[in-house]
Each structure stands twice: as structure tokens, then as C-alpha cells.
Protein backbone atom coordinates (compact mmCIF):
# COMPACT_ATOMS: atom_id res chain seq x y z
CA UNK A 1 227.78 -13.11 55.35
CA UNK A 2 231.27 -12.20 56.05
CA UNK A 3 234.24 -14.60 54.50
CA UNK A 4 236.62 -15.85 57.21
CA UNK A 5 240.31 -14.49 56.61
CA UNK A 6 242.59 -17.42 56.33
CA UNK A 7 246.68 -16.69 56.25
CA UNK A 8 247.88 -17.21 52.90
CA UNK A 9 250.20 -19.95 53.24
CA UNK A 10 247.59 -22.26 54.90
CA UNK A 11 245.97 -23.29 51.13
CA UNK A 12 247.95 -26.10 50.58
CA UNK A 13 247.92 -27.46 46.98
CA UNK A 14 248.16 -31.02 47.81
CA UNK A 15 245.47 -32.07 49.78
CA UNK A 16 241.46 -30.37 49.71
CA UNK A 17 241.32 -27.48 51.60
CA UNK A 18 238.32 -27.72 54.34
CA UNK A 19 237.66 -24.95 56.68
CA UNK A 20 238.41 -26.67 59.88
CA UNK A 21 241.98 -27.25 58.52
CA UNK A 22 242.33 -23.86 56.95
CA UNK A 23 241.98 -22.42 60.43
CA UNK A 24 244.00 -24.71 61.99
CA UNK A 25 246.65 -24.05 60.10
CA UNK A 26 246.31 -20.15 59.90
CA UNK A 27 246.67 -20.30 64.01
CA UNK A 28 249.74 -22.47 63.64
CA UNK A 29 251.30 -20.10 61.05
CA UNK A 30 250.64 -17.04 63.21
CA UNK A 31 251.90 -18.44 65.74
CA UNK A 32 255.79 -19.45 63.53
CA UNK A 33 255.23 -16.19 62.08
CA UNK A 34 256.84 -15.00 65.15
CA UNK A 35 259.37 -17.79 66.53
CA UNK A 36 260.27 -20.94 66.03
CA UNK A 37 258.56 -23.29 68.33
CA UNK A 38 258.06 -27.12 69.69
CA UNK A 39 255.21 -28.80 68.41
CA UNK A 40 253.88 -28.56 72.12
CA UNK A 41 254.06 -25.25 73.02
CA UNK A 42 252.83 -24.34 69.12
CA UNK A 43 249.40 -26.55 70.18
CA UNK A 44 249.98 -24.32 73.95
CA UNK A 45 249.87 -20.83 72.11
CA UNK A 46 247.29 -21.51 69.53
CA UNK A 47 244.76 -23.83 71.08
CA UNK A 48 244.83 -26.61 69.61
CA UNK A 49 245.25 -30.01 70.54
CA UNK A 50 248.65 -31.84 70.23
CA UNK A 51 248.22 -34.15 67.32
CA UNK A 52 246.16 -31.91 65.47
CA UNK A 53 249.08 -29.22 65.30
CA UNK A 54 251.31 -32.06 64.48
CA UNK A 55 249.08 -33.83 61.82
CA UNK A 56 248.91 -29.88 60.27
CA UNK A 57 252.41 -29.42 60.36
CA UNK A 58 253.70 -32.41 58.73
CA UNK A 59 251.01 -31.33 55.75
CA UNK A 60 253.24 -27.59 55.74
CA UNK A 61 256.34 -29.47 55.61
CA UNK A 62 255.63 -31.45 52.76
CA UNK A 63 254.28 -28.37 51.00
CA UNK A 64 257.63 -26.54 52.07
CA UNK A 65 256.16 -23.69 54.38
CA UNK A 66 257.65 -25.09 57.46
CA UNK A 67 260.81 -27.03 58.63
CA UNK A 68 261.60 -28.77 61.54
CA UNK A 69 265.27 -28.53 62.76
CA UNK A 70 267.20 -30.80 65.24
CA UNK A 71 266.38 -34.33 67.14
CA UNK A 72 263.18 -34.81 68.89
CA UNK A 73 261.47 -32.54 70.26
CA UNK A 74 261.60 -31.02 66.61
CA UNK A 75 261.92 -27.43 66.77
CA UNK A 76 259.70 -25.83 64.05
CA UNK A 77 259.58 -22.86 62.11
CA UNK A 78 258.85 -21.17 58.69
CA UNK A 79 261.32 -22.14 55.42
CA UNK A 80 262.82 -19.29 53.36
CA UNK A 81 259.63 -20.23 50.99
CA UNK A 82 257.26 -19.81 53.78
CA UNK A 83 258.48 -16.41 54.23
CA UNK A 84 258.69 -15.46 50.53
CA UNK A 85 255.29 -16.19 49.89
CA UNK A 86 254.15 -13.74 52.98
CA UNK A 87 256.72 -10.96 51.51
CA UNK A 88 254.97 -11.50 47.82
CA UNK A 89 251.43 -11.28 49.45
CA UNK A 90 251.87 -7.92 51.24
């Protein structure tokens, strides 16, 4: 049986990681990984529904993986530590 390959930033340490939430947040992060985005067109380019990117998000913000910047619509993207952690990984 082959493990599923889950970005490394999506473990978060303060909440149980499940699999449905580990891939959720892998798309979300792969998506950042490359631009910063609105919550909408995040959910647009990775599939997933609306509130489920947002629910996921808020969960890497608190962890300090992602940021949102400005008034609503948020615009988010990967922190400095977000980043770091990728850089130490490779």
C-alpha cells in the first residue's frame, strides 16, 4: 500500500491531523506556494469548496504558515515561517 504524500507544512501541531484535512490543506498550500490568493479563487484552483478552504486556512494562520493581508476579501499567502519550513525540508 502506497503512503499518500502530504506537503510538509499541512501537519499542524495544534489540532489532530486526519487525512481528509491533511489533503485539504496540502492543495491549499500548493496552491500559495505559488501566489498569493483570495480565499475564493484558492477554493477555484484547488477544488475545494469555499468554507472548507476557509475553515483550513484560519487553522494555518493560527499555526503561522499563512497570513492574510488587507480588508475583506483577505488576500492570503504564505508567512516568512511558512516558507522557512519548505527551504529547511528540501
Amino acid at each position: 500500500m502506497l503512503k499518500e504524500a502530504y506537503h510538509p507544512n499541512a501537519y499542524l501541531t495544534s489540532i489532530r491531523n486526519v487525512k481528509l484535512g491533511l489533503k485539504a490543506r496540502t492543495k491549499i498550500l500548493k496552491v500559495l506556494e505559488s501566489r498569493s490568493l483570495e480565499t475564493k479563487n484558492i477554493a477555484g484552483e484547488a477544488g475545494l469548496h469555499y468554507h472548507v478552504v476557509r475553515y483550513h486556512l484560519k487553522l494555518l494562520e493560527k499555526e503561522g504558515i499563512v497570513q492574510r493581508k488587507g480588508s475583506r476579501p483577505y488576500v492570503w499567502g504564505l508567512t516568512g515561517l511558512g516558507q522557512k519550513r519548505l527551504v529547511d525540508l528540501r
